[in-house]
PDB file of N, CA and C in Angstrom:
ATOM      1  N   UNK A   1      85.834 151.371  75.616  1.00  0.00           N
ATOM      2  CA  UNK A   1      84.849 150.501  75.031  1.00  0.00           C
ATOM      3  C   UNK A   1      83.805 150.173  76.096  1.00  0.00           C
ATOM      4  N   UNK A   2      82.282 150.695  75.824  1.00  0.00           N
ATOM      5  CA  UNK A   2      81.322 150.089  76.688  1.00  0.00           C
ATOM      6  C   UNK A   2      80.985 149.125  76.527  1.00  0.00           C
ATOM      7  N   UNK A   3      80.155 148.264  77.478  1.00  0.00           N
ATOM      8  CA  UNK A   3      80.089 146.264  77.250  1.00  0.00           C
ATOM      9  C   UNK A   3      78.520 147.078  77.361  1.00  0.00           C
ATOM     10  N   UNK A   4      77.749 145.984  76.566  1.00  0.00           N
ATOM     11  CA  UNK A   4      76.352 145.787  77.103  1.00  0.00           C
ATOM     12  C   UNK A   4      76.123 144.970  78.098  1.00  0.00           C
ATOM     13  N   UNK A   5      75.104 145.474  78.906  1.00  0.00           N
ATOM     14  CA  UNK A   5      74.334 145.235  80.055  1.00  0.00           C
ATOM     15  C   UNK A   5      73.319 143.857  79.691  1.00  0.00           C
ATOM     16  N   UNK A   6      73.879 142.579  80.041  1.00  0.00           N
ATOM     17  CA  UNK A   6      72.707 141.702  80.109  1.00  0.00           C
ATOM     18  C   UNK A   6      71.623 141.905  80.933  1.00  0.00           C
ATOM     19  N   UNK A   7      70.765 141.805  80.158  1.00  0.00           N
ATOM     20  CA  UNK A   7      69.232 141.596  81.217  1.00  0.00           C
ATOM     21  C   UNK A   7      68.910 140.749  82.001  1.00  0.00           C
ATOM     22  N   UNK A   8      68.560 141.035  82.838  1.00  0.00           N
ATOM     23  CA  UNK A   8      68.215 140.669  84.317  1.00  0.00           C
ATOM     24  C   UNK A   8      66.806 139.537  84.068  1.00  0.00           C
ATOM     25  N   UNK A   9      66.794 138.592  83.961  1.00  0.00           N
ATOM     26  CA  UNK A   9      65.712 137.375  83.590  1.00  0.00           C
ATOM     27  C   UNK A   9      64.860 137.829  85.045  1.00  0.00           C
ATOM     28  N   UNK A  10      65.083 138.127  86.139  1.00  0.00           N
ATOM     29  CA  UNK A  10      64.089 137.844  87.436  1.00  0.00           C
ATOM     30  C   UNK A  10      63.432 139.083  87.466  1.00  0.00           C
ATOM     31  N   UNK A  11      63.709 140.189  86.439  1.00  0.00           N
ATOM     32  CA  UNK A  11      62.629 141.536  86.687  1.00  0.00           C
ATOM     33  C   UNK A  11      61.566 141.373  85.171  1.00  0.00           C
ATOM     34  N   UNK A  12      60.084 141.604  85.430  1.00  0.00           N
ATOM     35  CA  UNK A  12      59.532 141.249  84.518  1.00  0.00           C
ATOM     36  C   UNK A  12      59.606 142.671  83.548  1.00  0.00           C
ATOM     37  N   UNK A  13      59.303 142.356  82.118  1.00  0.00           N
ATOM     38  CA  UNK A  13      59.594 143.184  80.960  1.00  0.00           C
ATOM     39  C   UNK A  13      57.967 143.500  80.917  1.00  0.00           C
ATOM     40  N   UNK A  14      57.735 144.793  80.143  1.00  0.00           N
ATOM     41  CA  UNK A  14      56.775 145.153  79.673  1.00  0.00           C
ATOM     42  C   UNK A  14      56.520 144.414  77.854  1.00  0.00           C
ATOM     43  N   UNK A  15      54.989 144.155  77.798  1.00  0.00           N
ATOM     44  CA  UNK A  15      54.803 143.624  76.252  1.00  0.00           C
ATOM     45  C   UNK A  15      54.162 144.642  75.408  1.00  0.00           C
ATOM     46  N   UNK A  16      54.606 146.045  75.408  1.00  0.00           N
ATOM     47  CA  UNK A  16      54.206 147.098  75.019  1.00  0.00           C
ATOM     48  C   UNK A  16      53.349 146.636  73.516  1.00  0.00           C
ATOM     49  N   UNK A  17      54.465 146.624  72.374  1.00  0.00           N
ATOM     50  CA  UNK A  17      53.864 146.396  70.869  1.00  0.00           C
ATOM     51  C   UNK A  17      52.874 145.323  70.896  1.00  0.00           C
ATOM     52  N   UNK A  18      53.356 144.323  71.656  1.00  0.00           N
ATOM     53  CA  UNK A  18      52.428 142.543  71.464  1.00  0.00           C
ATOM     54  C   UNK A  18      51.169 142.683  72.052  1.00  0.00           C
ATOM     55  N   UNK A  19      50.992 143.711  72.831  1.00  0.00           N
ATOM     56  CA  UNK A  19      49.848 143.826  73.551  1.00  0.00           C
ATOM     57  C   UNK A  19      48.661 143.515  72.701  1.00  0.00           C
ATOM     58  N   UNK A  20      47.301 143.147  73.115  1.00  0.00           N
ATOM     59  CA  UNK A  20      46.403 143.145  72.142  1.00  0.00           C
ATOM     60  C   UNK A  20      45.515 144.221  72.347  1.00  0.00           C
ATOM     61  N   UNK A  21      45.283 144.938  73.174  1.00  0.00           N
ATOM     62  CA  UNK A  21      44.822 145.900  73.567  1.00  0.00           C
ATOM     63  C   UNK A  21      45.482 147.395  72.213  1.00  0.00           C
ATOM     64  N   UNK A  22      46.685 147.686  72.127  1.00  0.00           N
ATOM     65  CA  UNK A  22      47.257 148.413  71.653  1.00  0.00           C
ATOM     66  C   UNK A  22      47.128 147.865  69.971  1.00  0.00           C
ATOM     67  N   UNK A  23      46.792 146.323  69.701  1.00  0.00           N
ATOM     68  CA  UNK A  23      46.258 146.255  68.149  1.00  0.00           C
ATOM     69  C   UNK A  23      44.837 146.547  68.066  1.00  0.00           C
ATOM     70  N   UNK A  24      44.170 146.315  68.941  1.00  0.00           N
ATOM     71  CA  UNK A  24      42.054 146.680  68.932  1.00  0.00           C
ATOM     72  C   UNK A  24      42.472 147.894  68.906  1.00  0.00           C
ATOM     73  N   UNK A  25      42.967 148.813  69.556  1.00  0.00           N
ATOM     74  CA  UNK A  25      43.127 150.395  69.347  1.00  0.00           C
ATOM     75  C   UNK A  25      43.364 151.179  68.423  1.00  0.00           C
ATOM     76  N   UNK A  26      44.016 150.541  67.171  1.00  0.00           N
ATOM     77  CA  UNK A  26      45.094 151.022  65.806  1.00  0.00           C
ATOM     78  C   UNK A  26      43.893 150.498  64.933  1.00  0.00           C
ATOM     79  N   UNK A  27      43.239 149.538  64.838  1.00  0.00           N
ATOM     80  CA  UNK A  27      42.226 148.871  64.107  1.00  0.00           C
ATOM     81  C   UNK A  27      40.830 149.806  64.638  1.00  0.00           C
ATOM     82  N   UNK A  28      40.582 150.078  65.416  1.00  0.00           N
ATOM     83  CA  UNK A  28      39.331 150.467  65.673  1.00  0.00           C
ATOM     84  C   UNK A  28      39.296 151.790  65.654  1.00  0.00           C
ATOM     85  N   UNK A  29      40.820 152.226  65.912  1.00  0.00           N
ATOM     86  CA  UNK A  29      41.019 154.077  65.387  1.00  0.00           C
ATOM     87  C   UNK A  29      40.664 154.279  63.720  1.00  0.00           C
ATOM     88  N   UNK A  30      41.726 153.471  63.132  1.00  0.00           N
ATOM     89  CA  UNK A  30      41.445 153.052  62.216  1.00  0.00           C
ATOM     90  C   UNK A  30      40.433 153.151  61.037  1.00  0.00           C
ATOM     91  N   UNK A  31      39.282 152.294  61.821  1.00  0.00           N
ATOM     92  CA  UNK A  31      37.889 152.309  60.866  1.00  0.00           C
ATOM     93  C   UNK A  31      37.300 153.506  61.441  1.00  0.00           C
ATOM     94  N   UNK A  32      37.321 154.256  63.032  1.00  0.00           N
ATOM     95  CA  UNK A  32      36.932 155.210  63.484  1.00  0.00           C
ATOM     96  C   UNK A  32      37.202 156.543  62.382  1.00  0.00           C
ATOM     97  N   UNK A  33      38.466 156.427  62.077  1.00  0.00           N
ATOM     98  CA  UNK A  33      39.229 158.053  61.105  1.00  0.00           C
ATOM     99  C   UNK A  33      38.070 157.911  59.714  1.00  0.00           C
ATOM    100  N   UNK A  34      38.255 156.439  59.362  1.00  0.00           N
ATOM    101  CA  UNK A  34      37.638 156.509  58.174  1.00  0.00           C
ATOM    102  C   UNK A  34      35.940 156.566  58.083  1.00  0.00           C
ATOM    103  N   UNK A  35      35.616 156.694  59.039  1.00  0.00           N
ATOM    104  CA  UNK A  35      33.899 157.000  59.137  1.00  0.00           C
ATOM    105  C   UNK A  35      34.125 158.573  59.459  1.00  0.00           C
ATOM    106  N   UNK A  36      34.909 159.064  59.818  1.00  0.00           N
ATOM    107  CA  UNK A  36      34.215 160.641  60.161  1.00  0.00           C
ATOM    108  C   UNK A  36      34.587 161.083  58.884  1.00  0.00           C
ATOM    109  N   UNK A  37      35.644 160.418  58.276  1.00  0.00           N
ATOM    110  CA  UNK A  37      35.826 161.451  57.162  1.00  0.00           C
ATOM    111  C   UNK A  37      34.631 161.223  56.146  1.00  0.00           C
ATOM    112  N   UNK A  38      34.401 160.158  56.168  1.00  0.00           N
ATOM    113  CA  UNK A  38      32.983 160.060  55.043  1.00  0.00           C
ATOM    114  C   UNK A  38      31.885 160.381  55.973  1.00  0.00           C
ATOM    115  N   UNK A  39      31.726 160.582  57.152  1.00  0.00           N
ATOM    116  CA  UNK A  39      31.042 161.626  57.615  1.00  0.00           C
ATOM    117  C   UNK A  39      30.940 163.011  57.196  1.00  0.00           C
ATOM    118  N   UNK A  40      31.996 163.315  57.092  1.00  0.00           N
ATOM    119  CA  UNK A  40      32.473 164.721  56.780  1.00  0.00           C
ATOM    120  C   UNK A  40      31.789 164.933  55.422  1.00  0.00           C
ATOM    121  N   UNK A  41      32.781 164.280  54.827  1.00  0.00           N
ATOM    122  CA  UNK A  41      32.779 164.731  53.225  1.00  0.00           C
ATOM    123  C   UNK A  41      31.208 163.901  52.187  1.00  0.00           C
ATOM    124  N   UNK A  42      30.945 162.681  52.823  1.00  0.00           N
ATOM    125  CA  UNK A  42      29.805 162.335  51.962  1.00  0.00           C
ATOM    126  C   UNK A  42      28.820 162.154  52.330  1.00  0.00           C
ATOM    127  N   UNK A  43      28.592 162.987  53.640  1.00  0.00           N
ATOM    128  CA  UNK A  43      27.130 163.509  54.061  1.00  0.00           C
ATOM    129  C   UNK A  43      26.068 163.645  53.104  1.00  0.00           C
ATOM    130  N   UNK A  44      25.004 162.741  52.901  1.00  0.00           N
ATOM    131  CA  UNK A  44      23.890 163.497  51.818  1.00  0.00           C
ATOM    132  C   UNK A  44      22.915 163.548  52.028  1.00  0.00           C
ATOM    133  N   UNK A  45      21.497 163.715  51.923  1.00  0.00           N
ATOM    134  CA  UNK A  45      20.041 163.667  52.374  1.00  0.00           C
ATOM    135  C   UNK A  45      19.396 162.274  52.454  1.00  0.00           C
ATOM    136  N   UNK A  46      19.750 161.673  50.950  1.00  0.00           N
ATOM    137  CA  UNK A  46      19.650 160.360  51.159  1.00  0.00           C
ATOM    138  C   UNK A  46      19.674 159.450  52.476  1.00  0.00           C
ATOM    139  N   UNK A  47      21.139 159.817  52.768  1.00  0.00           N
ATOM    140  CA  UNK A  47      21.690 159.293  53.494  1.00  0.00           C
ATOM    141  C   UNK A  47      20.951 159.356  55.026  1.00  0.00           C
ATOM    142  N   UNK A  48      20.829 160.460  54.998  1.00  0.00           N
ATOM    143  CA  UNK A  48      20.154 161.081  56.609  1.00  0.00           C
ATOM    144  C   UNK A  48      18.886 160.497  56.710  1.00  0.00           C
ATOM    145  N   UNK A  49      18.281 160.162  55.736  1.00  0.00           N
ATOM    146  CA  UNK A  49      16.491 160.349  55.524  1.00  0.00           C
ATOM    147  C   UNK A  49      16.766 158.569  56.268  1.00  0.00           C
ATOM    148  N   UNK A  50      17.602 157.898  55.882  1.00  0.00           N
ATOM    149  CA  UNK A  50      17.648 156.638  56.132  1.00  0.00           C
ATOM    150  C   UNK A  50      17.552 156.405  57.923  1.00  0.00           C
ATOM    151  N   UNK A  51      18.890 157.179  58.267  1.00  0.00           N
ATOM    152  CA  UNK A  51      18.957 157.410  59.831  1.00  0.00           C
ATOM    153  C   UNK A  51      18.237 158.346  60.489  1.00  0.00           C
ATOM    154  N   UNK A  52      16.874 158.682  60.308  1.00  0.00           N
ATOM    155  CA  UNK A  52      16.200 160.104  60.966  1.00  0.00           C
ATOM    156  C   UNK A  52      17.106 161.112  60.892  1.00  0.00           C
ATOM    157  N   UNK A  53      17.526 161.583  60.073  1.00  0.00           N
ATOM    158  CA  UNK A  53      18.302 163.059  60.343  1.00  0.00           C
ATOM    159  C   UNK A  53      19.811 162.633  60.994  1.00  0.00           C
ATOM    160  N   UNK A  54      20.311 161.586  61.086  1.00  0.00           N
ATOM    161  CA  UNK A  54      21.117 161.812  62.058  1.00  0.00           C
ATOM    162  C   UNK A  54      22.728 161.264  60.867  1.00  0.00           C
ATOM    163  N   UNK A  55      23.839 161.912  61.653  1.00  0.00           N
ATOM    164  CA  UNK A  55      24.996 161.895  60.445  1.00  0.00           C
ATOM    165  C   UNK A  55      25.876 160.285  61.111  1.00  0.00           C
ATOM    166  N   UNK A  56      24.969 159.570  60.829  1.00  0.00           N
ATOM    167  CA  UNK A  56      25.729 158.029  61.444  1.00  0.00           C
ATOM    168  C   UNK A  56      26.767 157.802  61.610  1.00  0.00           C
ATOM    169  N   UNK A  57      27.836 157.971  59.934  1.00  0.00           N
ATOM    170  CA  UNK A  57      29.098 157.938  60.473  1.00  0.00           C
ATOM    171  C   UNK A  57      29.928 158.535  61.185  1.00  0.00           C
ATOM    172  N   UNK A  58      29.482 160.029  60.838  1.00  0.00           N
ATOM    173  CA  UNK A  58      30.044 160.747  62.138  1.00  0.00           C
ATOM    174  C   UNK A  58      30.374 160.470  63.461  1.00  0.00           C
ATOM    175  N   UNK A  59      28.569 159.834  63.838  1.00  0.00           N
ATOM    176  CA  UNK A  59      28.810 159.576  65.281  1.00  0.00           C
ATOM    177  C   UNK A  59      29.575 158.324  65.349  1.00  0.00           C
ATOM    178  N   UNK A  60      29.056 157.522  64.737  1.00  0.00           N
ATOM    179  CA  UNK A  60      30.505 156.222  64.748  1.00  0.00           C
ATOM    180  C   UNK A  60      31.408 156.212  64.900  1.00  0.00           C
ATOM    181  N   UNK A  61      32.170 157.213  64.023  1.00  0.00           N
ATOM    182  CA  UNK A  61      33.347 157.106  63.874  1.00  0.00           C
ATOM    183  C   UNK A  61      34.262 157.876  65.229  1.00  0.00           C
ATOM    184  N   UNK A  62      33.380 158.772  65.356  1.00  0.00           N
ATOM    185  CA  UNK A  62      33.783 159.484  66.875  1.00  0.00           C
ATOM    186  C   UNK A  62      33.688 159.048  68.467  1.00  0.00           C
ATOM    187  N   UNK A  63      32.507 157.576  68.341  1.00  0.00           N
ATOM    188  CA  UNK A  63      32.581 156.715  69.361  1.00  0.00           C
ATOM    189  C   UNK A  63      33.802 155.820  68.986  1.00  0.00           C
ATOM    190  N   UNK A  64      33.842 155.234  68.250  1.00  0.00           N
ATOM    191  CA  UNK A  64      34.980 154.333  67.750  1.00  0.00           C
ATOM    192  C   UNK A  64      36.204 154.461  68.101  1.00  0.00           C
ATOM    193  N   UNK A  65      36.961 156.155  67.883  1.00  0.00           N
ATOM    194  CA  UNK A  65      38.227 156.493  68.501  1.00  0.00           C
ATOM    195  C   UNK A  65      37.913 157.046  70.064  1.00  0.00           C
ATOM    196  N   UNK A  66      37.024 157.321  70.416  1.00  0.00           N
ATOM    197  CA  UNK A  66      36.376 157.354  71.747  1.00  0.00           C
ATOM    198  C   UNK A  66      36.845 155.899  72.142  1.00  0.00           C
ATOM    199  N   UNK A  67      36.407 154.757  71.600  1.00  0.00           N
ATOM    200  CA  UNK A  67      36.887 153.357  72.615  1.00  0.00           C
ATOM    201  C   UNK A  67      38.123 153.212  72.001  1.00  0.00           C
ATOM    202  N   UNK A  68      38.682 153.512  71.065  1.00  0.00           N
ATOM    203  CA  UNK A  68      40.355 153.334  70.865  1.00  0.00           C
ATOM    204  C   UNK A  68      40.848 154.511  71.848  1.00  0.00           C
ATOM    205  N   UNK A  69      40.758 155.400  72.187  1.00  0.00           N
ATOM    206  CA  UNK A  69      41.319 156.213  73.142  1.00  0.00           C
ATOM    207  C   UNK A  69      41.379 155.159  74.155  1.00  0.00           C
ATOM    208  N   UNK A  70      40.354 154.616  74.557  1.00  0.00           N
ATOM    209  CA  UNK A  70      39.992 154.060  76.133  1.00  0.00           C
ATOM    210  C   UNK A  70      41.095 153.002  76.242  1.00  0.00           C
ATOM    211  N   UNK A  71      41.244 152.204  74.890  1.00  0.00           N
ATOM    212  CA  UNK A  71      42.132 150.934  74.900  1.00  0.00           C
ATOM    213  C   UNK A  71      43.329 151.440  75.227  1.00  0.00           C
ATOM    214  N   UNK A  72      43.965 152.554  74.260  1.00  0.00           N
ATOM    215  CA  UNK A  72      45.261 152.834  74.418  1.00  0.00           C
ATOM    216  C   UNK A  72      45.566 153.220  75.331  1.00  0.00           C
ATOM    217  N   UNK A  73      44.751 154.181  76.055  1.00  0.00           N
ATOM    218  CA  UNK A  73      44.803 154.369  77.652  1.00  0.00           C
ATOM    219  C   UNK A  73      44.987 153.343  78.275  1.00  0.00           C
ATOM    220  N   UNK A  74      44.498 152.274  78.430  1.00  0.00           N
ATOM    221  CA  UNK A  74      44.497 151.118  79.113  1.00  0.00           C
ATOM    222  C   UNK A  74      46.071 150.577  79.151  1.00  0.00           C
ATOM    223  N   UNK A  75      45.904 150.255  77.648  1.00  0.00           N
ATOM    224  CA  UNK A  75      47.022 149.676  77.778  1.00  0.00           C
ATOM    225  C   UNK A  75      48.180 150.640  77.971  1.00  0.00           C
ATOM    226  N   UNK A  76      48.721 151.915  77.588  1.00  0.00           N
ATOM    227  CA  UNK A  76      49.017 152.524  78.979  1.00  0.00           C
ATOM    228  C   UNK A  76      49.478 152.566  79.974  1.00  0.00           C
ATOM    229  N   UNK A  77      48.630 152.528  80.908  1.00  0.00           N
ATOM    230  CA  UNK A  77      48.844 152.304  82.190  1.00  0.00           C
ATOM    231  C   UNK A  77      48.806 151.639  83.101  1.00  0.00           C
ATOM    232  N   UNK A  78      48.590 150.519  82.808  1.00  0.00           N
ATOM    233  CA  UNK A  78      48.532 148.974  82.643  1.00  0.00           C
ATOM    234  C   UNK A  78      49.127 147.828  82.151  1.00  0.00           C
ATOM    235  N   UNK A  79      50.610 147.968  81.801  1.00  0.00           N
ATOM    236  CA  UNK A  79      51.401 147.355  81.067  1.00  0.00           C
ATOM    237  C   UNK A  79      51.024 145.893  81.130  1.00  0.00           C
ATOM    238  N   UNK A  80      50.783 144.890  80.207  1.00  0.00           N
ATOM    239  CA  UNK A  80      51.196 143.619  80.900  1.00  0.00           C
ATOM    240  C   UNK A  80      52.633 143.305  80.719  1.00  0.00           C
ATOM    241  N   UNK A  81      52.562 142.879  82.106  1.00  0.00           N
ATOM    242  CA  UNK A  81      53.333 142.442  82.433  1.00  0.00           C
ATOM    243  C   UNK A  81      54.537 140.590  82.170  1.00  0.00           C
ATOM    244  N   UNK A  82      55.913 140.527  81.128  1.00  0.00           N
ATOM    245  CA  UNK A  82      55.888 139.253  81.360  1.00  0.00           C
ATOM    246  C   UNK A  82      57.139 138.838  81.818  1.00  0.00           C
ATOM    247  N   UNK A  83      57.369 137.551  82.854  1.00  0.00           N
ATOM    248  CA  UNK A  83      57.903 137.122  84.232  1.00  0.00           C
ATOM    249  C   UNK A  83      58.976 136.629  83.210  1.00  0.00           C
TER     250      UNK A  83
END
């Protein structure tokens, strides 16, 4: 029969899930997925004539998981840390 291992209170734990960094990342991927795809798919002239030619959500949505990359990276490699 193995016993469990109490934890050690004087080494600090990582707050991986609680992080807030790792919820701005899931939320901002998030609305990021859902702009390229209506980038993608409901591209129209209308639409472009509004933004000079340019496919807005696209680029949105591809900066967007561009800074959710950056967060999740962050948080990452950067754990916070709690005592």
């Amino acid at each position: 029969m193995t016993t469990r291992k109490e934890p050690d209170m004087t080494t600090p734990r990582k707050a991986s899930a609680f992080d807030i960094r790792v919820v701005i990342a899931a939320l901002i991927g998030c609305y990021g997925a859902v702009l390229i795809i209506l980038g993608l798919v409901a591209d129209t002239a209308a639409a472009r004539a509004k933004t000079g030619d340019v496919n807005a959500n696209l680029w949105a949505g591809l900066g967007m998981l561009a800074v959710a990359a950056v967060f999740a990276i962050s948080a990452r490699l950067r754990p916070v840390r709690i005592e």
